[in-house]
N, C-alpha and C. Protein backbone atom coordinates (compact mmCIF):
# COMPACT_ATOMS: atom_id res chain seq x y z
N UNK A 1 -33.40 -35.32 19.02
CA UNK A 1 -32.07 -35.85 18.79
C UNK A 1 -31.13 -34.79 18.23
N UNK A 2 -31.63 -33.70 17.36
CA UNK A 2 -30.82 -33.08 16.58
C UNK A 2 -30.59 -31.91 17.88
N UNK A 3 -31.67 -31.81 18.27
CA UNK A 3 -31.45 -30.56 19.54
C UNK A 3 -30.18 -31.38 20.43
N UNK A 4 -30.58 -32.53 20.76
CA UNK A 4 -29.42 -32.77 22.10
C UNK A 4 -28.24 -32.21 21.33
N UNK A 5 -27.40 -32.90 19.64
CA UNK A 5 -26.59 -32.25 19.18
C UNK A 5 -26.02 -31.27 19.42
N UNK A 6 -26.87 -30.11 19.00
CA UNK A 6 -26.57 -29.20 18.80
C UNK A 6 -26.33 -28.07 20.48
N UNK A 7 -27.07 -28.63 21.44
CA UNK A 7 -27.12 -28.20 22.73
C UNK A 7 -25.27 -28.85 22.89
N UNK A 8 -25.43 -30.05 22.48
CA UNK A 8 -23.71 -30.54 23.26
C UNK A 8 -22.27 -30.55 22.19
N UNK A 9 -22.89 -29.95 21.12
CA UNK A 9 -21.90 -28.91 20.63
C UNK A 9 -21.67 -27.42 20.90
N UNK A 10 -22.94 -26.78 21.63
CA UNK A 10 -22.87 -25.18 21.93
C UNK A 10 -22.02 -25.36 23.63
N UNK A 11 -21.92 -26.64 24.23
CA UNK A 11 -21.19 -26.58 25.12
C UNK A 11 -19.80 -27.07 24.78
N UNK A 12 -19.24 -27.77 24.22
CA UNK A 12 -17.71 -27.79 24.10
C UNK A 12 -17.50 -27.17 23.12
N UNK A 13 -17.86 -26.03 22.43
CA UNK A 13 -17.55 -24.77 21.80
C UNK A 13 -17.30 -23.81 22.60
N UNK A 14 -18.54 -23.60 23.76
CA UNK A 14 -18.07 -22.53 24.87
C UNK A 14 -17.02 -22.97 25.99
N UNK A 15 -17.05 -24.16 26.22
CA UNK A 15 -16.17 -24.51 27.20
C UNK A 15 -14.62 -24.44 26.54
N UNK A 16 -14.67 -25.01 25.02
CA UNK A 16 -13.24 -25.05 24.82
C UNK A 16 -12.88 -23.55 24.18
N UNK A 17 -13.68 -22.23 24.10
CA UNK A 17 -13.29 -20.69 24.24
C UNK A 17 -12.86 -20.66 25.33
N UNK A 18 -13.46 -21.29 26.13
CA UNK A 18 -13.16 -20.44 27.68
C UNK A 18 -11.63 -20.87 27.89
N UNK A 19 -11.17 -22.29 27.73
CA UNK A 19 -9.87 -22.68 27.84
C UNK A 19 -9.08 -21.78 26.74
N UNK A 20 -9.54 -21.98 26.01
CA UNK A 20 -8.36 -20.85 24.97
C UNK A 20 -8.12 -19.71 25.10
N UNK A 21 -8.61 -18.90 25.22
CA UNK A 21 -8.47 -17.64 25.88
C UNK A 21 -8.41 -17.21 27.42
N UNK A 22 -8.50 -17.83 28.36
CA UNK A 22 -7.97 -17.91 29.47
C UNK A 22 -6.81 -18.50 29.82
N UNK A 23 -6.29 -19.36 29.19
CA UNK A 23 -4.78 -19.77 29.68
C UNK A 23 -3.54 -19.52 27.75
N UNK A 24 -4.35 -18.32 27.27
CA UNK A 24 -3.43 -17.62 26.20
C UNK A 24 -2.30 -16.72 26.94
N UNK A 25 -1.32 -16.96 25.61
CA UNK A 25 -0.21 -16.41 26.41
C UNK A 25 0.69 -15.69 25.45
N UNK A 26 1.64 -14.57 25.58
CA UNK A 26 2.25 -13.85 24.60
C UNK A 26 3.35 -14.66 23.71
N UNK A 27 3.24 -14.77 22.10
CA UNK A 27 3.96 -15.66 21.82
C UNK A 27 4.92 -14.75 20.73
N UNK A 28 6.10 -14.96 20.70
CA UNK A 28 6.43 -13.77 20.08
C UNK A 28 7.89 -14.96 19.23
N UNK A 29 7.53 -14.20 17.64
CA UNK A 29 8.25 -15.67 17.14
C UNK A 29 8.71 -14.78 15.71
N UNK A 30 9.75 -14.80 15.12
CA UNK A 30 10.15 -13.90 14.11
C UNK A 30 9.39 -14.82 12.56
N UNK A 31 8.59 -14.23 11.72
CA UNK A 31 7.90 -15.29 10.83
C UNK A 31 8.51 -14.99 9.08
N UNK A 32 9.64 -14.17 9.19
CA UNK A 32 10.43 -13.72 8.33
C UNK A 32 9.72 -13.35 6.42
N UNK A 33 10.50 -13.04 6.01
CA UNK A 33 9.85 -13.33 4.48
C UNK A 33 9.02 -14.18 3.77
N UNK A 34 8.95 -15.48 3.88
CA UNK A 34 8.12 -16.47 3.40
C UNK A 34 6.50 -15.68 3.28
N UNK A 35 5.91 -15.43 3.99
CA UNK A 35 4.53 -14.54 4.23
C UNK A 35 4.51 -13.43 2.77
N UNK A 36 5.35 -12.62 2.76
CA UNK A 36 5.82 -11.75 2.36
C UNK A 36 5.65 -11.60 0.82
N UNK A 37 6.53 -12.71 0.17
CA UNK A 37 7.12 -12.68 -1.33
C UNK A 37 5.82 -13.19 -1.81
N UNK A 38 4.97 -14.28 -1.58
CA UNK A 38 3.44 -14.22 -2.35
C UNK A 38 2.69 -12.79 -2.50
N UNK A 39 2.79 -12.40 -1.27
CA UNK A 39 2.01 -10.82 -1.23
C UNK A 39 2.45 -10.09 -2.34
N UNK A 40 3.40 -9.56 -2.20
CA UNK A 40 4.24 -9.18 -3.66
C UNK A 40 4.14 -9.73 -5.11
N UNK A 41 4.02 -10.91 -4.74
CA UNK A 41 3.79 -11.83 -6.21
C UNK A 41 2.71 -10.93 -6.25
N UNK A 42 1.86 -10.95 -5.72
CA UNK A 42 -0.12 -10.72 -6.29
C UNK A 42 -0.15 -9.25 -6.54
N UNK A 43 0.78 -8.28 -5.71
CA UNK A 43 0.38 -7.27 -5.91
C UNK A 43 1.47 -6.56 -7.20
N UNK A 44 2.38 -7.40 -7.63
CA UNK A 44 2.83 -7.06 -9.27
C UNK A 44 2.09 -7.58 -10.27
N UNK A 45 1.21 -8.75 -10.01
CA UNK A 45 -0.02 -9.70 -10.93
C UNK A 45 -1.20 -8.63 -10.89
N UNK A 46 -1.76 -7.75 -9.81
CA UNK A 46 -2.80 -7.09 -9.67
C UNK A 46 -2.76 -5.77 -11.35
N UNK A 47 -0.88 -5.01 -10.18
CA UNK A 47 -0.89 -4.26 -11.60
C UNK A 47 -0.76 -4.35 -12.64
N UNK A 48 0.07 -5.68 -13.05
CA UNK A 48 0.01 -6.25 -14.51
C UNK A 48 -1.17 -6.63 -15.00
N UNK A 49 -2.08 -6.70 -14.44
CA UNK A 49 -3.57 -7.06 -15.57
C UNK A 49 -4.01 -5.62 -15.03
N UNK A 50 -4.21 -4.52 -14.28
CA UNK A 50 -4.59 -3.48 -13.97
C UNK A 50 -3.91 -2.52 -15.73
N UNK A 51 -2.64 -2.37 -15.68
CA UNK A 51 -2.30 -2.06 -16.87
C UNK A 51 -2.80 -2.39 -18.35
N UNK A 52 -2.55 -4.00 -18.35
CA UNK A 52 -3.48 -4.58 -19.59
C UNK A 52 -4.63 -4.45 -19.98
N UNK A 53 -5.40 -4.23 -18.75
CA UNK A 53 -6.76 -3.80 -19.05
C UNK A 53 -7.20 -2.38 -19.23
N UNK A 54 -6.47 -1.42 -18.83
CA UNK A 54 -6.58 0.20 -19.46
C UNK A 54 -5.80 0.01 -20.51
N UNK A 55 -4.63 -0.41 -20.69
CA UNK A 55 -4.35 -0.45 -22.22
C UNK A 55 -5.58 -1.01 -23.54
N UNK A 56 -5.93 -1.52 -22.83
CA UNK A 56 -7.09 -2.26 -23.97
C UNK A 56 -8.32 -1.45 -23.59
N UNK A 57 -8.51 -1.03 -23.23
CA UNK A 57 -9.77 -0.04 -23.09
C UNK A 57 -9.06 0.99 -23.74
N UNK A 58 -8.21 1.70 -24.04
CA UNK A 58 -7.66 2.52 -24.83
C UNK A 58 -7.20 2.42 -26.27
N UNK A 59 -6.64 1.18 -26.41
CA UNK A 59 -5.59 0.81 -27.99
C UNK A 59 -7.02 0.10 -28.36
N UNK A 60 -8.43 -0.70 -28.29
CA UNK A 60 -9.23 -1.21 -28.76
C UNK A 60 -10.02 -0.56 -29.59
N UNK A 61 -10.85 0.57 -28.83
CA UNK A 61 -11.45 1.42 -29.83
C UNK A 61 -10.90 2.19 -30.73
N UNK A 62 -9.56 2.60 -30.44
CA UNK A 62 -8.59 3.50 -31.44
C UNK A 62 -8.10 2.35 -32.73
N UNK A 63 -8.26 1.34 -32.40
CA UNK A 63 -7.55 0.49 -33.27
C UNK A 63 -9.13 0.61 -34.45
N UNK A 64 -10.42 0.32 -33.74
CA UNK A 64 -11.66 0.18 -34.69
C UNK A 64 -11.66 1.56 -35.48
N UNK A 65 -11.60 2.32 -34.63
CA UNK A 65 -11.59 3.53 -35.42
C UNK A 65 -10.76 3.52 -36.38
N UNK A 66 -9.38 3.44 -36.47
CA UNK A 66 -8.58 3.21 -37.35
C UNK A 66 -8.79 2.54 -38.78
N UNK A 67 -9.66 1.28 -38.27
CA UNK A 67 -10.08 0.29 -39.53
C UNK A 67 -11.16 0.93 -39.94
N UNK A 68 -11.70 1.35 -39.42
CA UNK A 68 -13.20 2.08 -39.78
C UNK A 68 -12.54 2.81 -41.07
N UNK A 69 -11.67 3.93 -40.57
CA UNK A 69 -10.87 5.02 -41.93
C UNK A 69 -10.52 4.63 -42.64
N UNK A 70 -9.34 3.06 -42.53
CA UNK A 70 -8.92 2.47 -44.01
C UNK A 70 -9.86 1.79 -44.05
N UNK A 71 -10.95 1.22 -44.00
CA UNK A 71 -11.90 0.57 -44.61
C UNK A 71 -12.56 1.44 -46.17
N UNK A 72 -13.01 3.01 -45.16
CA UNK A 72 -13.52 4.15 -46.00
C UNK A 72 -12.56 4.84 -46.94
N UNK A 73 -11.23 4.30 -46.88
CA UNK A 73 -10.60 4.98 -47.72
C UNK A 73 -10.27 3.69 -48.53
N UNK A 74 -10.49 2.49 -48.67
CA UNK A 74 -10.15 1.63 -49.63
C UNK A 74 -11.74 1.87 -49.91
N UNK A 75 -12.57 1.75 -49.73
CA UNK A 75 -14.31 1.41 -50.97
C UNK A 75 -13.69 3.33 -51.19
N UNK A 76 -13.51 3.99 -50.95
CA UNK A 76 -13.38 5.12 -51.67
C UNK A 76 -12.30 5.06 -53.25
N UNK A 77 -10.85 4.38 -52.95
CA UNK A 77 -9.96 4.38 -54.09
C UNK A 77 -10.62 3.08 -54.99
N UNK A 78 -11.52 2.07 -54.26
CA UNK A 78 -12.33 1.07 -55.04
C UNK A 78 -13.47 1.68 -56.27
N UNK A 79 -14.28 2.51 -55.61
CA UNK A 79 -14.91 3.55 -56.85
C UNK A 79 -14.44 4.29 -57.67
N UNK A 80 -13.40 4.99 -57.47
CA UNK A 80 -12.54 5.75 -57.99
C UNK A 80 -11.60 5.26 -59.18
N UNK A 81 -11.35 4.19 -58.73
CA UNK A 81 -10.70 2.95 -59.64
C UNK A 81 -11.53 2.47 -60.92
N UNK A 82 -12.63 2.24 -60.81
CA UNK A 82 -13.59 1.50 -61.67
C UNK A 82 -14.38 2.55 -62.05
């Protein structure tokens, strides 16, 4: 049963290629901007998190490092103090 299926779907798959591409025809149609302005959307969204994310791979560890030093320089004026 599942074979007949699948046998009489592999024929009006090939039969309805054969109609589609044999009676195709040149269609020529202006499809203007609409296509266009999403593309653009994504590819200013791409570099805006492309940026955010080397910024933060850069300002993250510089920032630890940073706390790391005033950390060591406050328990330093903390002993010094007492």
């Amino acid at each position: 049963m599942i074979m007949r299926k699948l046998i009489l779907s592999n024929k009006v798959f090939v039969i309805t290629s054969i109609f589609v591409f044999s009676f195709n025809s040149t269609v020529q149609a202006y499809v203007g901007l609409g296509p266009l302005i999403p593309v653009l959307g994504s590819i200013v969204l791409w570099v805006f998190v492309a940026l955010i994310t080397i910024f933060g791979f850069i300002v993250y560890p510089v920032k630890k490092i940073l706390d790391k030093i005033k950390n060591k320089k406050k328990e330093k004026n903390k002993f010094n103090l007492t």
